[in-house]
C-alpha atoms as a PDB file:
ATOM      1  CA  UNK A   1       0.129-217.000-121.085  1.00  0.00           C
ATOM      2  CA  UNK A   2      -0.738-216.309-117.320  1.00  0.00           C
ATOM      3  CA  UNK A   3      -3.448-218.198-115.871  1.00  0.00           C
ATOM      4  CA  UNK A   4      -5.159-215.703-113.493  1.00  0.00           C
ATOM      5  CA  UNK A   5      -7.720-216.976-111.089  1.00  0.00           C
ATOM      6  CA  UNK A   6     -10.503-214.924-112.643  1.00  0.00           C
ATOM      7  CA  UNK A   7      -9.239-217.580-116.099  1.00  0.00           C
ATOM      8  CA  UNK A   8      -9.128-220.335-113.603  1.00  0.00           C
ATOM      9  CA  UNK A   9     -12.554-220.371-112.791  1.00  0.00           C
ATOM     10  CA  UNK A  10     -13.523-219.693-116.777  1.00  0.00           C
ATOM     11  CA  UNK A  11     -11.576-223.397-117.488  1.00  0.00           C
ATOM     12  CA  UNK A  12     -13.553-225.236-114.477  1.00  0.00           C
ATOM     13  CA  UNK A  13     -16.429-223.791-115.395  1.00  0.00           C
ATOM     14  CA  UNK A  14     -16.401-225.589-118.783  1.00  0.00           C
ATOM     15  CA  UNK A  15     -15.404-229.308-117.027  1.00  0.00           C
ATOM     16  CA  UNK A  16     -17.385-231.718-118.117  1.00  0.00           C
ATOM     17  CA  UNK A  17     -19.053-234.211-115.199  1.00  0.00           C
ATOM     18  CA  UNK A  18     -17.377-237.203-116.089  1.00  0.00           C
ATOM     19  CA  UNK A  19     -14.038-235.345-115.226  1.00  0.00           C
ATOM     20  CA  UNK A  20     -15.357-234.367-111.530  1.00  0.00           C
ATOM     21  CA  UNK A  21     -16.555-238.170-111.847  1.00  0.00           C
ATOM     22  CA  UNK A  22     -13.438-239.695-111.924  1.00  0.00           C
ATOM     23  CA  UNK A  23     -12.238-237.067-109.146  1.00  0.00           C
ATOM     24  CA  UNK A  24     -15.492-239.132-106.583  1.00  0.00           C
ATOM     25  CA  UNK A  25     -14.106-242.635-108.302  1.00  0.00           C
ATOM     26  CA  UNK A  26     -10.849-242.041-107.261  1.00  0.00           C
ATOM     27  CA  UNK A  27     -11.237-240.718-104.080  1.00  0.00           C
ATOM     28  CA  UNK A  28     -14.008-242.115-102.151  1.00  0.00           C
ATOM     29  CA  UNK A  29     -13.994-245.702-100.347  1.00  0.00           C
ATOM     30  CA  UNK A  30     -16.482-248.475-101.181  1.00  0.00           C
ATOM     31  CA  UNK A  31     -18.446-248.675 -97.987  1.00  0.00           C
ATOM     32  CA  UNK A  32     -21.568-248.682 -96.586  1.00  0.00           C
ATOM     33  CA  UNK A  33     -22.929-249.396-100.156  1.00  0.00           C
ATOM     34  CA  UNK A  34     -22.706-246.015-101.633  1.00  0.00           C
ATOM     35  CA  UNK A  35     -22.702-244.394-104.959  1.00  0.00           C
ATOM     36  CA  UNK A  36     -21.195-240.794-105.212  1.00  0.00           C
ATOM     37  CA  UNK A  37     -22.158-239.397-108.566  1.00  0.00           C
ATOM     38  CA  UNK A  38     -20.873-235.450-109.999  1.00  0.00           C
ATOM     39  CA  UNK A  39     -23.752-233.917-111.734  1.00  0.00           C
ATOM     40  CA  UNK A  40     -24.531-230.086-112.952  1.00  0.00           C
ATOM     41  CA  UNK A  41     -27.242-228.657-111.543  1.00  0.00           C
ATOM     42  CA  UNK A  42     -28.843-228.854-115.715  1.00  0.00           C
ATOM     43  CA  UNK A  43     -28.482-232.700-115.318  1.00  0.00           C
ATOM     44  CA  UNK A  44     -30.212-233.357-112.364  1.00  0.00           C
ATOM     45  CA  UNK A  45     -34.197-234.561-113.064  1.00  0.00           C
ATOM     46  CA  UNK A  46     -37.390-233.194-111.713  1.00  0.00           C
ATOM     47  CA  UNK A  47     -37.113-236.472-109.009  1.00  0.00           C
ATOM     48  CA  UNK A  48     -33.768-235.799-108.167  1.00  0.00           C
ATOM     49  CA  UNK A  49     -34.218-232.173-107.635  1.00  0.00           C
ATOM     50  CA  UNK A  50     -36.884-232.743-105.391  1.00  0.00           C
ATOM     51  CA  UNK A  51     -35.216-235.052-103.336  1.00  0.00           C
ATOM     52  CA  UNK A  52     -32.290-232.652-102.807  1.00  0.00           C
ATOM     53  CA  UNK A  53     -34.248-230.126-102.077  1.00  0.00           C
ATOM     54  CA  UNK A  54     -36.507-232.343 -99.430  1.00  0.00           C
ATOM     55  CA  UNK A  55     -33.263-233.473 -97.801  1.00  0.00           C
ATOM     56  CA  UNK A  56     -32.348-229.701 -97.281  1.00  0.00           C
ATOM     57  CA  UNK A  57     -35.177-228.327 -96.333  1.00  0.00           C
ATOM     58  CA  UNK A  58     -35.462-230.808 -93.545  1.00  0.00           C
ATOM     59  CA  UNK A  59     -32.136-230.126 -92.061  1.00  0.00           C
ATOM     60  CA  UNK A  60     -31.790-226.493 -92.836  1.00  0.00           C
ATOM     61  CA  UNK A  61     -35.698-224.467 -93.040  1.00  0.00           C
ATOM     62  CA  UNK A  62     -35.635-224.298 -88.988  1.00  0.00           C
ATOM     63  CA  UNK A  63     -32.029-223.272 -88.758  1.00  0.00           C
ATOM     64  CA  UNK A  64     -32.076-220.455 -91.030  1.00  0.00           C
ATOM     65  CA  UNK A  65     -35.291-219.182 -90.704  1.00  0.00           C
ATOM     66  CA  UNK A  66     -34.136-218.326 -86.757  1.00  0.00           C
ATOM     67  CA  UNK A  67     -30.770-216.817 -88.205  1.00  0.00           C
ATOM     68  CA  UNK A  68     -30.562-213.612 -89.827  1.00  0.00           C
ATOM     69  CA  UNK A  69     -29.921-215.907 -93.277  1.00  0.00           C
ATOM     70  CA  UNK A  70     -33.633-216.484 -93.198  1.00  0.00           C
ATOM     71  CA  UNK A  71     -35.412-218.986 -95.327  1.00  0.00           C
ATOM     72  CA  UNK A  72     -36.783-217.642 -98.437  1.00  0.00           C
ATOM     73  CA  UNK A  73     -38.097-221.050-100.398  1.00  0.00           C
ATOM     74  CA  UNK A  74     -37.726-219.265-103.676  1.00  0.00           C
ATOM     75  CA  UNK A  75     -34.614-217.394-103.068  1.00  0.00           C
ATOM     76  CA  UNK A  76     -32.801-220.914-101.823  1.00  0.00           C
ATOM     77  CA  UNK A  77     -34.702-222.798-104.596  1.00  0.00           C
ATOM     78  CA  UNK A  78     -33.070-220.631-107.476  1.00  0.00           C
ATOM     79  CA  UNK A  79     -29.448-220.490-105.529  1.00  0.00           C
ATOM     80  CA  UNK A  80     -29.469-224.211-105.364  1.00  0.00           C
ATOM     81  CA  UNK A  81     -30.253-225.494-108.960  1.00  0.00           C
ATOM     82  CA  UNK A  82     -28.238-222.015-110.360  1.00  0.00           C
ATOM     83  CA  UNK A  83     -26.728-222.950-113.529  1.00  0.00           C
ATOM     84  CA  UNK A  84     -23.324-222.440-112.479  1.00  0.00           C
ATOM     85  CA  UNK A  85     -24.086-224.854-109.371  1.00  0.00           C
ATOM     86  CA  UNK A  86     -22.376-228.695-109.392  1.00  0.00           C
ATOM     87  CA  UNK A  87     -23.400-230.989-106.681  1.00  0.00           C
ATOM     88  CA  UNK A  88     -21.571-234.357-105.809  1.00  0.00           C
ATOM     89  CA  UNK A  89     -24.431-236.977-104.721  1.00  0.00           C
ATOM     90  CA  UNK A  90     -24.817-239.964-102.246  1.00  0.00           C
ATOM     91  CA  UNK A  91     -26.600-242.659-102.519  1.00  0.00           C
ATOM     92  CA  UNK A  92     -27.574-245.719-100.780  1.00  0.00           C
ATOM     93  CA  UNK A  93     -27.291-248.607-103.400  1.00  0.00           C
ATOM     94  CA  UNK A  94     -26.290-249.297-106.902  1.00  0.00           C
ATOM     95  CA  UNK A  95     -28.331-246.754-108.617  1.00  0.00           C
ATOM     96  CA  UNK A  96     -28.787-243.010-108.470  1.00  0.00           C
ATOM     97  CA  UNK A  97     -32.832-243.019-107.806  1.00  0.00           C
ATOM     98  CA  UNK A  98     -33.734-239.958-106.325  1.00  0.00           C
ATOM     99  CA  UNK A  99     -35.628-242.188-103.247  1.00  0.00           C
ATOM    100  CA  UNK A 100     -31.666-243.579-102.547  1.00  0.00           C
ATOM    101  CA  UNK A 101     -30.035-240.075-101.711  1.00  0.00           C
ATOM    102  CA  UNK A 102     -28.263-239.632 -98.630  1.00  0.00           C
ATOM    103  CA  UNK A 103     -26.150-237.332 -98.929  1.00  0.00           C
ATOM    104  CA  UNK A 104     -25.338-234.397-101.400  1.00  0.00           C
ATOM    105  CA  UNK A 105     -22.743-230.965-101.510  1.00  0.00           C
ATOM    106  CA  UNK A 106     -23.344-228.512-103.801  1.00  0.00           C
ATOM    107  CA  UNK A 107     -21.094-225.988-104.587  1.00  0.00           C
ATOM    108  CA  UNK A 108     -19.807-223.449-107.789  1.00  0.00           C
ATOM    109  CA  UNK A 109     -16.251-222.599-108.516  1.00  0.00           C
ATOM    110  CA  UNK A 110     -16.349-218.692-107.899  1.00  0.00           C
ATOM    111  CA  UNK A 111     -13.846-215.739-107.610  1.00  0.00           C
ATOM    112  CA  UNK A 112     -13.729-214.181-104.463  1.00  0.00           C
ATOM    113  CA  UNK A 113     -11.941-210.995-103.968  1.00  0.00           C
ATOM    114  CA  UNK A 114      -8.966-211.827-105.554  1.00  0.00           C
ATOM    115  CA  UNK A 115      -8.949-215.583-105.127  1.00  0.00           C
ATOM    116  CA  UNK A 116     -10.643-218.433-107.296  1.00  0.00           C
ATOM    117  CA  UNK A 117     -12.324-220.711-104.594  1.00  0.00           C
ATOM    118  CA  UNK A 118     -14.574-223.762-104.599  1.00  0.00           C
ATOM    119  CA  UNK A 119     -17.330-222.319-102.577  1.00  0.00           C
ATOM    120  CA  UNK A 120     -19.565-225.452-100.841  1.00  0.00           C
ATOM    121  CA  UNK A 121     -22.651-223.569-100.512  1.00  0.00           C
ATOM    122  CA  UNK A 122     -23.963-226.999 -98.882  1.00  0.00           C
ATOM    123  CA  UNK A 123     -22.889-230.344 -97.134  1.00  0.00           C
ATOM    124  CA  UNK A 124     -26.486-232.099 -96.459  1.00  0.00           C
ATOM    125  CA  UNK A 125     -26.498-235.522 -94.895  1.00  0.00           C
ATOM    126  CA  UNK A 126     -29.620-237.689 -93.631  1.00  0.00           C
ATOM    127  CA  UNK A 127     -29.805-237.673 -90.116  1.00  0.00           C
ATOM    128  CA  UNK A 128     -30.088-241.493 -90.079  1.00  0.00           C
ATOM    129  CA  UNK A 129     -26.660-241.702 -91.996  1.00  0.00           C
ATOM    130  CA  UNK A 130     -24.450-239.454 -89.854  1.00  0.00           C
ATOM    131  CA  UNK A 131     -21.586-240.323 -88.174  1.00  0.00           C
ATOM    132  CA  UNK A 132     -20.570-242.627 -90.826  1.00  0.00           C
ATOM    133  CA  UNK A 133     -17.677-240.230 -92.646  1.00  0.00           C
ATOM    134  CA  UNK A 134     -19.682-239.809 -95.316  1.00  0.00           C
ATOM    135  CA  UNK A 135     -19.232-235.778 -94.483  1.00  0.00           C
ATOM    136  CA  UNK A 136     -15.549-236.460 -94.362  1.00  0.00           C
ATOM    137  CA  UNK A 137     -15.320-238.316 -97.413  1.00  0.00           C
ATOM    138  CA  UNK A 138     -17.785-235.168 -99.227  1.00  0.00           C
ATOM    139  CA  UNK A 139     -15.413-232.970 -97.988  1.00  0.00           C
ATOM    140  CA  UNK A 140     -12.214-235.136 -99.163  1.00  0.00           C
ATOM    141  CA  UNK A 141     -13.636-234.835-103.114  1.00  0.00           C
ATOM    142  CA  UNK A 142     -14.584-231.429-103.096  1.00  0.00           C
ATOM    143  CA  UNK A 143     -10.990-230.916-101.927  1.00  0.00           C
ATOM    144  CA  UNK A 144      -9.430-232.979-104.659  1.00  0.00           C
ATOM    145  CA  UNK A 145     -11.959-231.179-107.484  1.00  0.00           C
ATOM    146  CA  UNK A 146     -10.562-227.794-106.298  1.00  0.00           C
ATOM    147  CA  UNK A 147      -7.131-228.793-106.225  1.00  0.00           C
ATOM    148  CA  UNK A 148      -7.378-230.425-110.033  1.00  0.00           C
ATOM    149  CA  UNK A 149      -8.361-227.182-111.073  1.00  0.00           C
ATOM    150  CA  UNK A 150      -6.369-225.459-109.247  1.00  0.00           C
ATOM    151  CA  UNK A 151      -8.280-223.068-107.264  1.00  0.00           C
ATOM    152  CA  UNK A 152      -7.038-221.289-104.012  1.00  0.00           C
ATOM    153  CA  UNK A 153      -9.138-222.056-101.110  1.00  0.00           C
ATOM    154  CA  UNK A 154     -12.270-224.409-100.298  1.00  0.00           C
ATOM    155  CA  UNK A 155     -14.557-221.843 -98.550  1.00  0.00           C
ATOM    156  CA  UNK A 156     -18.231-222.172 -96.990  1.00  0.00           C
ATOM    157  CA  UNK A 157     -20.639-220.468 -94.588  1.00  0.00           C
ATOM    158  CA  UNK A 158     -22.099-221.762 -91.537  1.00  0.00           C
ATOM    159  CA  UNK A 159     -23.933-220.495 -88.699  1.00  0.00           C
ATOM    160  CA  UNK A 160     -22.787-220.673 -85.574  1.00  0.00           C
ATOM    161  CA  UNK A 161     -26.042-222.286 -84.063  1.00  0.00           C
ATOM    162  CA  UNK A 162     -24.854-225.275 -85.976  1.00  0.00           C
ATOM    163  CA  UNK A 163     -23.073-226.596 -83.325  1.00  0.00           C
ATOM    164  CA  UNK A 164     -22.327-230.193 -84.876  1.00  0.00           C
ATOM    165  CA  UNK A 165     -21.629-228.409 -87.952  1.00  0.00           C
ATOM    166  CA  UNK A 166     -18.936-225.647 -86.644  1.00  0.00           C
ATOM    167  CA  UNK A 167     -17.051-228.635 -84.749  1.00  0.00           C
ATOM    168  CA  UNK A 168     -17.533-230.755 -88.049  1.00  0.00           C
ATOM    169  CA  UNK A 169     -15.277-228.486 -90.097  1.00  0.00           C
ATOM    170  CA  UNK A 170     -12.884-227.486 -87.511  1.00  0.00           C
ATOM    171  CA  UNK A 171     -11.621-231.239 -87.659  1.00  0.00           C
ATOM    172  CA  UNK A 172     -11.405-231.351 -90.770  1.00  0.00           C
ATOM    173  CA  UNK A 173      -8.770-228.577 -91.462  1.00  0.00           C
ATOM    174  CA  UNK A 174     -11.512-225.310 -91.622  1.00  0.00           C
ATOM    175  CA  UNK A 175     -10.336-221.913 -90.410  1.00  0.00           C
ATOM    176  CA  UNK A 176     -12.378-218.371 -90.074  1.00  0.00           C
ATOM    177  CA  UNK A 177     -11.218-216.776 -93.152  1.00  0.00           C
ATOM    178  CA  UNK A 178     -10.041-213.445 -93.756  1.00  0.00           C
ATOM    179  CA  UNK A 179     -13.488-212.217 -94.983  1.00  0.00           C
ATOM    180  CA  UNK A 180     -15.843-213.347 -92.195  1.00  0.00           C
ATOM    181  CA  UNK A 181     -17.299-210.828 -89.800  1.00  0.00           C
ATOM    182  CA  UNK A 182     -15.552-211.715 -87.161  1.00  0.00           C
ATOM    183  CA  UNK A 183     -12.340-210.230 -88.426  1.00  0.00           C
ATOM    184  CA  UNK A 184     -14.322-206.920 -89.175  1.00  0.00           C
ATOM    185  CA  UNK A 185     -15.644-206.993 -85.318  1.00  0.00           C
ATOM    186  CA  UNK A 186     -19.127-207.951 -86.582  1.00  0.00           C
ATOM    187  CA  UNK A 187     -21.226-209.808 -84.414  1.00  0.00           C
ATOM    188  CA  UNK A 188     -23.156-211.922 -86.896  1.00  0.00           C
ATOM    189  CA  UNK A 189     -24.720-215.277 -86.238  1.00  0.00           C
ATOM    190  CA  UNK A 190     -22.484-217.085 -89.041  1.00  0.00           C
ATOM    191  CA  UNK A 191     -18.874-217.105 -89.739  1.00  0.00           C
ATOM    192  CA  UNK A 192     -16.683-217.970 -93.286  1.00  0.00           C
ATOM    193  CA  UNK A 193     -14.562-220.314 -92.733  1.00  0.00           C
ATOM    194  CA  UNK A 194     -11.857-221.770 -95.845  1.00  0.00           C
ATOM    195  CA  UNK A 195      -9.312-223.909 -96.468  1.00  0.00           C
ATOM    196  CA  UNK A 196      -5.928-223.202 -98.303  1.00  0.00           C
ATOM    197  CA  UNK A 197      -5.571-225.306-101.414  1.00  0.00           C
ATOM    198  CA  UNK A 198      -3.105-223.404-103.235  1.00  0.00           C
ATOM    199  CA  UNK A 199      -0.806-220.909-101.344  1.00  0.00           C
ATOM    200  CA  UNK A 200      -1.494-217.069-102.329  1.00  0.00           C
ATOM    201  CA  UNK A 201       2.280-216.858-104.164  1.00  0.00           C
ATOM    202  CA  UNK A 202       1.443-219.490-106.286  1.00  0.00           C
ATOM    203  CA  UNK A 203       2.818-219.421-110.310  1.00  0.00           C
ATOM    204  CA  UNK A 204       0.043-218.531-112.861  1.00  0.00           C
ATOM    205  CA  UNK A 205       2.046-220.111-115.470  1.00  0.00           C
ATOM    206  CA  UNK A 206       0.721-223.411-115.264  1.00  0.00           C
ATOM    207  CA  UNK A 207      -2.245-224.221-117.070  1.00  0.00           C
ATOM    208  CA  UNK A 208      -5.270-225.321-115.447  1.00  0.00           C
ATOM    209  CA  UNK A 209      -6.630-229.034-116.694  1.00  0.00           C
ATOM    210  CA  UNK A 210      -7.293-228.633-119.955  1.00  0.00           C
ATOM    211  CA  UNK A 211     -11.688-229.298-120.318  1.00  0.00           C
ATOM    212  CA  UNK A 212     -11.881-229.289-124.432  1.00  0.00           C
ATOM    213  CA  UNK A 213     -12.766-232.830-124.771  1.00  0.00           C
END
């Protein structure tokens, strides 16, 4: 049986938490005191959710709302908690209270085009916890989730008036990928950027990880 991307995303679709668990337990470094936990958007609380959400809309409202992304509170609200979306989360001490979050990515395994991708539709760090590779080390596990279920590329948006944020993923491995505007000759204020996980001639023969647990 070939495993085509479209079936690719189908099998990490089904993975259970505990499996992207063990993906932030064996990849991330016990500093600083954190905790990463791998939820679904469906297991995340009413505190939690809030929390996330505060933590984005402090970094992000002012951005986008000047960008032609806008900021539609609703729109971003149901695109965030989607049931398709996963989020890996950071906290500050032994236990995953919603008033200990740091950190958080949240992202969907998607096709697009003709690709299955691990699209990080956000990377949201405290301000007073930056600089401290916590980014980095988001970045690393979102990498090694994508590659364990063998999708193609780790993609993302970002707009260019992110400054910190453009430089951010150009050192760690991002490129403007084939779909952005940029390529097209479109002057937008935000590129697509991606990283190769899985090279483009890659066999479909091999089975993705098997999720029936």
């Amino acid at each position: 049986m070939d495993f085509t991307p479209k079936q690719r995303v189908r099998a990490a679709l089904k993975a259970p938490s505990s499996d992207l668990q063990r993906l932030c337990e064996e990849n991330t470094t016990q500093v600083l005191d954190l905790l990463y936990v791998a939820r679904r958007s469906s297991e995340l609380g009413a505190p939690l959710k809030q929390a996330v959400w505060s933590l984005l809309e402090k970094n992000m409202r002012v951005l986008c709302a000047a960008s032609s992304l806008g900021w539609d509170a609703k729109k971003k609200h149901a695109e965030m908690f989607h049931r398709f979306s996963r989020f890996i989360l950071v906290f500050q001490g032994p236990e995953p209270l919603a008033e200990n979050l740091v950190a958080f990515s949240m992202f969907r395994f998607e096709n697009e085009e003709e690709y299955c991708v691990l699209y990080c539709y956000e990377l949201q760090v405290n301000e007073e916890m930056r600089g401290m590779g916590i980014g980095r080390c988001l970045m690393n596990v979102l990498e090694c989730i994508g590659s364990e279920w063998r999708m193609q590329k780790l993609m993302l948006t970002v707009l260019k008036a992110n400054k910190n944020a453009v430089k951010f993923y150009a050192t760690v491995g991002f490129q403007i990928d084939v779909s952005s505007p940029t390529n097209f000759g479109y002057k937008e204020d935000y590129e697509i950027l991606s990283r190769v996980l899985e090279e483009e001639d890659f066999d479909f023969e091999e089975a993705p990880p098997n999720t029936n647990h």
